[in-house]
N, C-alpha and C. Protein backbone atom coordinates (compact mmCIF):
# COMPACT_ATOMS: atom_id res chain seq x y z
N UNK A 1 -19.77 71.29 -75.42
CA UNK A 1 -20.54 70.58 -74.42
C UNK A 1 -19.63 69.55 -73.75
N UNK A 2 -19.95 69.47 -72.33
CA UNK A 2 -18.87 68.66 -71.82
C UNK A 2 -19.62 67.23 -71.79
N UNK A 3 -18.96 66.36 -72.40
CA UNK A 3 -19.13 64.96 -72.00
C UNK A 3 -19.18 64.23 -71.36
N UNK A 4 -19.65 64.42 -70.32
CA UNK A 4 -19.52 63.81 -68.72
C UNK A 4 -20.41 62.24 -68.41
N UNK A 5 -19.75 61.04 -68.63
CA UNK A 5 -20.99 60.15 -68.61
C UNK A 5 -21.72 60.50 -67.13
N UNK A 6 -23.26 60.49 -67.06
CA UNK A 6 -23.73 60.45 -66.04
C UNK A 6 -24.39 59.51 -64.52
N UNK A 7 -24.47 58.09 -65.25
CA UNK A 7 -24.38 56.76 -64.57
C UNK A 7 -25.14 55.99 -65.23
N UNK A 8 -24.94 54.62 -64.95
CA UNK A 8 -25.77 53.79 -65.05
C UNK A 8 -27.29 53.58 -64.44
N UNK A 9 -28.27 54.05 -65.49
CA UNK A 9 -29.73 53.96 -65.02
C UNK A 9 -30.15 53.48 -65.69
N UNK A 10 -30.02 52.38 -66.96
CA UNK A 10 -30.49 51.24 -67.53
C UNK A 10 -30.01 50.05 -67.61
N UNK A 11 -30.71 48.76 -67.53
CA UNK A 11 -29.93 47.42 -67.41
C UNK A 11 -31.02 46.90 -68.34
N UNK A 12 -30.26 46.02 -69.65
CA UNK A 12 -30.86 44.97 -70.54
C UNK A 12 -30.88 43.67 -69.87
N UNK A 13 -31.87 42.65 -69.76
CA UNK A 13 -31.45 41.13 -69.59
C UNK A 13 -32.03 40.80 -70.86
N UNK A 14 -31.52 39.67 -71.38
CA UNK A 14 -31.70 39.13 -72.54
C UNK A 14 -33.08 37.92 -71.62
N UNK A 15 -33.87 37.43 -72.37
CA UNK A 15 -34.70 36.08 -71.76
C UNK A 15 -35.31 35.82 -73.01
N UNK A 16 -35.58 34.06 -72.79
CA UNK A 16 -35.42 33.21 -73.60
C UNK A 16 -37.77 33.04 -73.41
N UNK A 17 -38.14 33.60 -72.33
CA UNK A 17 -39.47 33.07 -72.10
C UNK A 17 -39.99 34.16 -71.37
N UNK A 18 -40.18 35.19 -71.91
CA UNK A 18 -40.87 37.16 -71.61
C UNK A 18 -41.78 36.38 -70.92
N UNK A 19 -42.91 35.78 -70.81
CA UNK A 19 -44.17 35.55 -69.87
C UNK A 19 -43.67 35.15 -68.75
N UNK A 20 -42.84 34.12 -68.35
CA UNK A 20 -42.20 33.88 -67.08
C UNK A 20 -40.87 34.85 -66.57
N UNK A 21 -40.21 34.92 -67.37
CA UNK A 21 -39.39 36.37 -67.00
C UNK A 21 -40.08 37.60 -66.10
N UNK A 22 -40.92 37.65 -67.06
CA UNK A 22 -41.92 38.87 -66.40
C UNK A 22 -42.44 38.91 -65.18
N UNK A 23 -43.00 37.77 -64.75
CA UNK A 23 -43.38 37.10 -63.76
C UNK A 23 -42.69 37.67 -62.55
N UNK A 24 -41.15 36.66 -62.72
CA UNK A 24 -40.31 36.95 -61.80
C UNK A 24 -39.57 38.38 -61.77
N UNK A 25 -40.03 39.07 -62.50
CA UNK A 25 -38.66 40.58 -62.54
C UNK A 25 -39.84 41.58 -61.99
N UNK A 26 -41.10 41.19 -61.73
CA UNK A 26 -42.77 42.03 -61.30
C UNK A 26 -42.10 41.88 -60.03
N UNK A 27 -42.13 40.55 -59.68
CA UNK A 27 -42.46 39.96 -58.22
C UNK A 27 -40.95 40.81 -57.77
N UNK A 28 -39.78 40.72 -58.31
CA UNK A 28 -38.25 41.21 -57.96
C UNK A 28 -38.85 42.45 -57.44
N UNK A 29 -38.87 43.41 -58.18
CA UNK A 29 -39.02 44.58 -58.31
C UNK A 29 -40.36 45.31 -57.56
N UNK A 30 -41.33 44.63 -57.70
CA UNK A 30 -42.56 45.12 -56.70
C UNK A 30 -43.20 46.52 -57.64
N UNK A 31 -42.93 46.27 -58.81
CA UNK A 31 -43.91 47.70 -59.68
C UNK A 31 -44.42 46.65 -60.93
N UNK A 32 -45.59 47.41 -61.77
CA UNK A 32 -45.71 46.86 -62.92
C UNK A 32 -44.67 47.26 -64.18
N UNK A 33 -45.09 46.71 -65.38
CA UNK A 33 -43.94 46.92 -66.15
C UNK A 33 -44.65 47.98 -66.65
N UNK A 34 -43.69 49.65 -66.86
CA UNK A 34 -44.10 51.07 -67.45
C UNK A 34 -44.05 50.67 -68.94
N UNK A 35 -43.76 50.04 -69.77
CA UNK A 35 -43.51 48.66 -71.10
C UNK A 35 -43.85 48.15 -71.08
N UNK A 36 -44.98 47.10 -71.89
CA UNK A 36 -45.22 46.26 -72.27
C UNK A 36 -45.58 45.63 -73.31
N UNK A 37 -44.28 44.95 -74.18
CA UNK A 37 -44.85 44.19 -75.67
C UNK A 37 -44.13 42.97 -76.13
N UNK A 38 -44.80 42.40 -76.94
CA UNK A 38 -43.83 41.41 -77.31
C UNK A 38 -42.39 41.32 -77.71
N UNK A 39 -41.95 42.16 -78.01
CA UNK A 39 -40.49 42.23 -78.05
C UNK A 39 -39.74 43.34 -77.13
N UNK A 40 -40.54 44.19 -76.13
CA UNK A 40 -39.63 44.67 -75.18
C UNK A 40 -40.97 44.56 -73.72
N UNK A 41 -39.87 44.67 -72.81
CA UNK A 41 -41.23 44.42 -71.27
C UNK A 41 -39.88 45.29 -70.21
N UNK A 42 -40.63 46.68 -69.84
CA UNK A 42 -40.04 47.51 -69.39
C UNK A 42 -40.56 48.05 -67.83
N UNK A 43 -38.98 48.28 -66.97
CA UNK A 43 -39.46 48.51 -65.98
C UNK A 43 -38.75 50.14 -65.17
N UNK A 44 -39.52 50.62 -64.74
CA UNK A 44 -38.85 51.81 -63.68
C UNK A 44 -38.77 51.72 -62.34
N UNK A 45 -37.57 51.32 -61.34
CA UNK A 45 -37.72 51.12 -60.36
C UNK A 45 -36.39 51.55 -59.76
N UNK A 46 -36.83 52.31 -58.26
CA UNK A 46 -35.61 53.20 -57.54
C UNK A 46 -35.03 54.33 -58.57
N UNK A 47 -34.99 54.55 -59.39
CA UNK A 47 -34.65 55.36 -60.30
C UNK A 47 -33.58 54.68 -61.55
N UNK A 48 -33.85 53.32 -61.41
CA UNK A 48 -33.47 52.53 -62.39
C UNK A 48 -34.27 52.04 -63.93
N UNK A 49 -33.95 52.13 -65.27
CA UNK A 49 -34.72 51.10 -65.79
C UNK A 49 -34.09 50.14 -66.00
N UNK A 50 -35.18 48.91 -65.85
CA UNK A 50 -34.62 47.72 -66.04
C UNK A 50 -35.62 46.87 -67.48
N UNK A 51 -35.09 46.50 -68.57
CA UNK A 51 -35.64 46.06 -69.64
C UNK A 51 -35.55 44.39 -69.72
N UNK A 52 -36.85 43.79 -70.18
CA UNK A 52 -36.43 42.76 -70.49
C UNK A 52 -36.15 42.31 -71.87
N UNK A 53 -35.43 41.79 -72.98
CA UNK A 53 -35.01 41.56 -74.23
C UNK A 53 -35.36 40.26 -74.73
N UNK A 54 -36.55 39.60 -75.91
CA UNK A 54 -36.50 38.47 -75.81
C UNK A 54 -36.06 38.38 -77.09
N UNK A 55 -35.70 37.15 -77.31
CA UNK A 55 -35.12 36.66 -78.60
C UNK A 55 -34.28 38.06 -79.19
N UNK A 56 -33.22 38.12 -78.69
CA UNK A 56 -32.19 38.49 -78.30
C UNK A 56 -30.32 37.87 -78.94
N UNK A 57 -29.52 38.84 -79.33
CA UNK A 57 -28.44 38.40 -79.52
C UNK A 57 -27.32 38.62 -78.10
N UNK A 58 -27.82 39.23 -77.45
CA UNK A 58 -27.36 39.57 -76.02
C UNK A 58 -26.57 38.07 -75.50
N UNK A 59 -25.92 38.37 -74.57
CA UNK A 59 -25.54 36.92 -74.14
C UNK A 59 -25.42 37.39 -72.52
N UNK A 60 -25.92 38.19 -72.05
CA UNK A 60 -25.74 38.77 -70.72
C UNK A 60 -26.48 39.62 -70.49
N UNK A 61 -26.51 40.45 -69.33
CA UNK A 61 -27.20 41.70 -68.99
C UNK A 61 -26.01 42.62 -69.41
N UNK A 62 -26.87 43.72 -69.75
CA UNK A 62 -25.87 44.92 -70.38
C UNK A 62 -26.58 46.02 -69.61
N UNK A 63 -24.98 46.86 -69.61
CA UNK A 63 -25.42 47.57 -68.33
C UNK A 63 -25.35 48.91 -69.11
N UNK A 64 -26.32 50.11 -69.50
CA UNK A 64 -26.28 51.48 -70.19
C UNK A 64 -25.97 52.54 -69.31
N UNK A 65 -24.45 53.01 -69.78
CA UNK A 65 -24.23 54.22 -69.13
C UNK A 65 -24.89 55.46 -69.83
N UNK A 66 -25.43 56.41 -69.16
CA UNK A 66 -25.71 57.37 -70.05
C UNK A 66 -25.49 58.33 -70.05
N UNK A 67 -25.54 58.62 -71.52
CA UNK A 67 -24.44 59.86 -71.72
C UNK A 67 -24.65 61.24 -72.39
N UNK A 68 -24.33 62.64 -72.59
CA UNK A 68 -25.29 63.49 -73.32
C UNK A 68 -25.19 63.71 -74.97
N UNK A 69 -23.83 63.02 -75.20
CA UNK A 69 -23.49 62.56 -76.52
C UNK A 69 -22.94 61.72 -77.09
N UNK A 70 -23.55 60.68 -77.27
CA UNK A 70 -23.30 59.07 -78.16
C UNK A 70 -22.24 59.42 -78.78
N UNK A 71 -22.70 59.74 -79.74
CA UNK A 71 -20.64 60.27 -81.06
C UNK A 71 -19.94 60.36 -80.13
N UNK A 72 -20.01 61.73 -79.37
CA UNK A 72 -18.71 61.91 -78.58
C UNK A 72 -18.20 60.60 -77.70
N UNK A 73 -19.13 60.31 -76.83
CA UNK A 73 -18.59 59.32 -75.96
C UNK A 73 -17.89 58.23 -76.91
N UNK A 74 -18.77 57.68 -77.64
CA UNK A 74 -18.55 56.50 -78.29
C UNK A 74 -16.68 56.62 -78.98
N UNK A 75 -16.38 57.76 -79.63
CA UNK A 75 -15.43 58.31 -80.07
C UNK A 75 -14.60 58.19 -79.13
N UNK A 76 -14.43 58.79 -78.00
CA UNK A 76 -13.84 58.81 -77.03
C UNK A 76 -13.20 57.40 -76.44
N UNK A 77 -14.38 56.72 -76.19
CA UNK A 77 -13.86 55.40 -75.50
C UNK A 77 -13.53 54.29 -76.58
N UNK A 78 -13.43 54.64 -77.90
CA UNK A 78 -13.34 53.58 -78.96
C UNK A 78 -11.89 54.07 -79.15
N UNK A 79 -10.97 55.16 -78.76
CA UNK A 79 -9.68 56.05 -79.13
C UNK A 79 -9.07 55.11 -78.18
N UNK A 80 -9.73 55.17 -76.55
CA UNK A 80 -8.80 54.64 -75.58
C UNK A 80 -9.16 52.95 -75.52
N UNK A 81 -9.25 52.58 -76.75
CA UNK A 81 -9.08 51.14 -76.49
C UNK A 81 -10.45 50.41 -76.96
N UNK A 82 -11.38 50.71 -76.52
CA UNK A 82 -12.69 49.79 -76.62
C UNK A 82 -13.07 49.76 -78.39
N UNK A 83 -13.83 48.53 -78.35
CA UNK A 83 -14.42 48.18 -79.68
C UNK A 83 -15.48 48.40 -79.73
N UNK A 84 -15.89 49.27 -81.33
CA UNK A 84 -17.17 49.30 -81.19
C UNK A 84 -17.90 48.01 -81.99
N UNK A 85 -19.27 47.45 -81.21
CA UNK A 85 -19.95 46.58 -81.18
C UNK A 85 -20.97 46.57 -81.96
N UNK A 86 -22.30 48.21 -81.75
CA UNK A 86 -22.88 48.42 -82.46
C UNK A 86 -23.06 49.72 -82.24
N UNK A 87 -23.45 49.98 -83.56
CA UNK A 87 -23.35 51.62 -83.69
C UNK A 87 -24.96 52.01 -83.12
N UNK A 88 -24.55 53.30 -82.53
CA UNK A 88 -25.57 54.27 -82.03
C UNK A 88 -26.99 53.78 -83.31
N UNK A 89 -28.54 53.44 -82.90
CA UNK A 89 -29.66 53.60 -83.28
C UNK A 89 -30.33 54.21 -82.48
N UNK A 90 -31.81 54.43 -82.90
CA UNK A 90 -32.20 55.08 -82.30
C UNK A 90 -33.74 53.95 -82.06
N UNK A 91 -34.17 53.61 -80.55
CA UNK A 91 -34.51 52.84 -80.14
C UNK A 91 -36.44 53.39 -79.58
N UNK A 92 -36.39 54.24 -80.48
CA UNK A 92 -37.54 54.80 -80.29
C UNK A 92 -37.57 56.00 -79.50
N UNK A 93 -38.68 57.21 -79.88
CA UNK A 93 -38.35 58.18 -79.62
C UNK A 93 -37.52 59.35 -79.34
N UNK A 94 -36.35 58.69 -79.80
CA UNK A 94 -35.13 59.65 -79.75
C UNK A 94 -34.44 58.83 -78.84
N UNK A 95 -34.31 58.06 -78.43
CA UNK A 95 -33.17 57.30 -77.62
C UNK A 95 -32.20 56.56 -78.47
N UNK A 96 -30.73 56.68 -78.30
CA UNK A 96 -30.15 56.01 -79.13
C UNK A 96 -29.05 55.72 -78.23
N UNK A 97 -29.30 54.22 -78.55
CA UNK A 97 -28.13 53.80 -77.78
C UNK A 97 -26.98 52.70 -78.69
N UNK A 98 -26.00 52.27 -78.03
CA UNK A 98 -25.33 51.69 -78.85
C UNK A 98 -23.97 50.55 -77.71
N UNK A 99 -23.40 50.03 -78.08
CA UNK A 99 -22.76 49.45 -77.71
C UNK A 99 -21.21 49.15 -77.90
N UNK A 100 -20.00 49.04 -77.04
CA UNK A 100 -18.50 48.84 -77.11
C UNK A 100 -18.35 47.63 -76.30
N UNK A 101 -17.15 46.50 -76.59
CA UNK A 101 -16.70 45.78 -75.80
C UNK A 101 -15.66 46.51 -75.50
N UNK A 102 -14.86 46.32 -74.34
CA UNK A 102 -13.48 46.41 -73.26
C UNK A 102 -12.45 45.92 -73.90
N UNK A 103 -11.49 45.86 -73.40
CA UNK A 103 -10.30 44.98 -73.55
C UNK A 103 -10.33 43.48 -73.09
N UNK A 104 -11.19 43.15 -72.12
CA UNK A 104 -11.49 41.61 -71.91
C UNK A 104 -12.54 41.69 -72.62
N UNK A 105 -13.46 42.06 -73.84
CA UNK A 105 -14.60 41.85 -74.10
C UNK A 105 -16.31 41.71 -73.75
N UNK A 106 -15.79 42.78 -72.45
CA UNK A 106 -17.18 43.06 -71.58
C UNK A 106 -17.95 43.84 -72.44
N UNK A 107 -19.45 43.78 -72.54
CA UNK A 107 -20.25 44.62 -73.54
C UNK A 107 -20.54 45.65 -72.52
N UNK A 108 -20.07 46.97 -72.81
CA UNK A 108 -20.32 48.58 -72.15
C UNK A 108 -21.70 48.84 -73.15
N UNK A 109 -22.85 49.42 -72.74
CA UNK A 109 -24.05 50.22 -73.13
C UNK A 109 -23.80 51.46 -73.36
N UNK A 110 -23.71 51.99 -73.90
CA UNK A 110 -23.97 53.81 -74.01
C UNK A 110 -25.26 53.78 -74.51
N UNK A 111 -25.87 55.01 -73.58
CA UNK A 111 -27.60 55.68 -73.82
C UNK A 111 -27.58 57.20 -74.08
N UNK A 112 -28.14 57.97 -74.84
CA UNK A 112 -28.10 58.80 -75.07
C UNK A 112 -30.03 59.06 -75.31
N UNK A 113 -30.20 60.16 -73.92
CA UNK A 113 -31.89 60.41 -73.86
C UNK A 113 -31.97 61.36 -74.89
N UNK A 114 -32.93 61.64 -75.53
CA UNK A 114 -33.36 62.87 -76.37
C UNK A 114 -33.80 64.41 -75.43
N UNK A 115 -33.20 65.13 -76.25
CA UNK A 115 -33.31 66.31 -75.50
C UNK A 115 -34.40 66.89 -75.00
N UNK A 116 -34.31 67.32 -74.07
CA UNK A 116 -35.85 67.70 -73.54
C UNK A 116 -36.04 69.25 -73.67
N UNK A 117 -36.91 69.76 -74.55
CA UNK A 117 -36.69 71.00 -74.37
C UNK A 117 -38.50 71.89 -73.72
């Protein structure tokens, strides 16, 4: 199977106050949240998702590339340099994503959707 990452169509923000966050990322975005709970508040918009994260170790927005195989990718970009951060889980329903820093220590997302058959 070829490993081809396919793009970025998820973005984490970390927030410190989900009820006002929410607020403003409704009003941003102009949809309701397709998510909604106390520890995740989720959105689909333009063909983006955008998540909100509260109480959170995040220190930024993290941006999820996604990919059709976590191992592989993760393998791949951890050979040419990157650190891995956190290993592939699985984030409900078969999504597993995971995380690498860069060589300056930028946090890269890898997403891996569950197969659809």
């Amino acid at each position: 199977m070829e490993n081809t990452t396919q793009s970025v169509q998820t973005i984490l923000h970390p927030v410190t106050d989900l009820t006002k966050a929410k607020d403003v990322y409704t009003a941003l975005l102009g949809v309701a949240p397709t998510s909604d709970s106390p520890y995740y508040v989720g959105y689909e918009a333009g063909g983006q998702q955008i998540g909100l994260v509260p109480n959170s170790d995040m220190t930024g927005p993290i941006a999820y590339w996604h990919v059709p195989d976590i191992e592989a990718k993760l393998a791949e970009v951890t050979a040419a340099g990157a650190v891995a951060k956190d290993a592939p889980k699985d984030v409900g329903g078969g999504r597993l994503v995971a995380t690498v820093t860069d060589p300056d220590g930028n946090v890269l997302g890898l997403l891996q959707d569950p197969e659809r058959i």
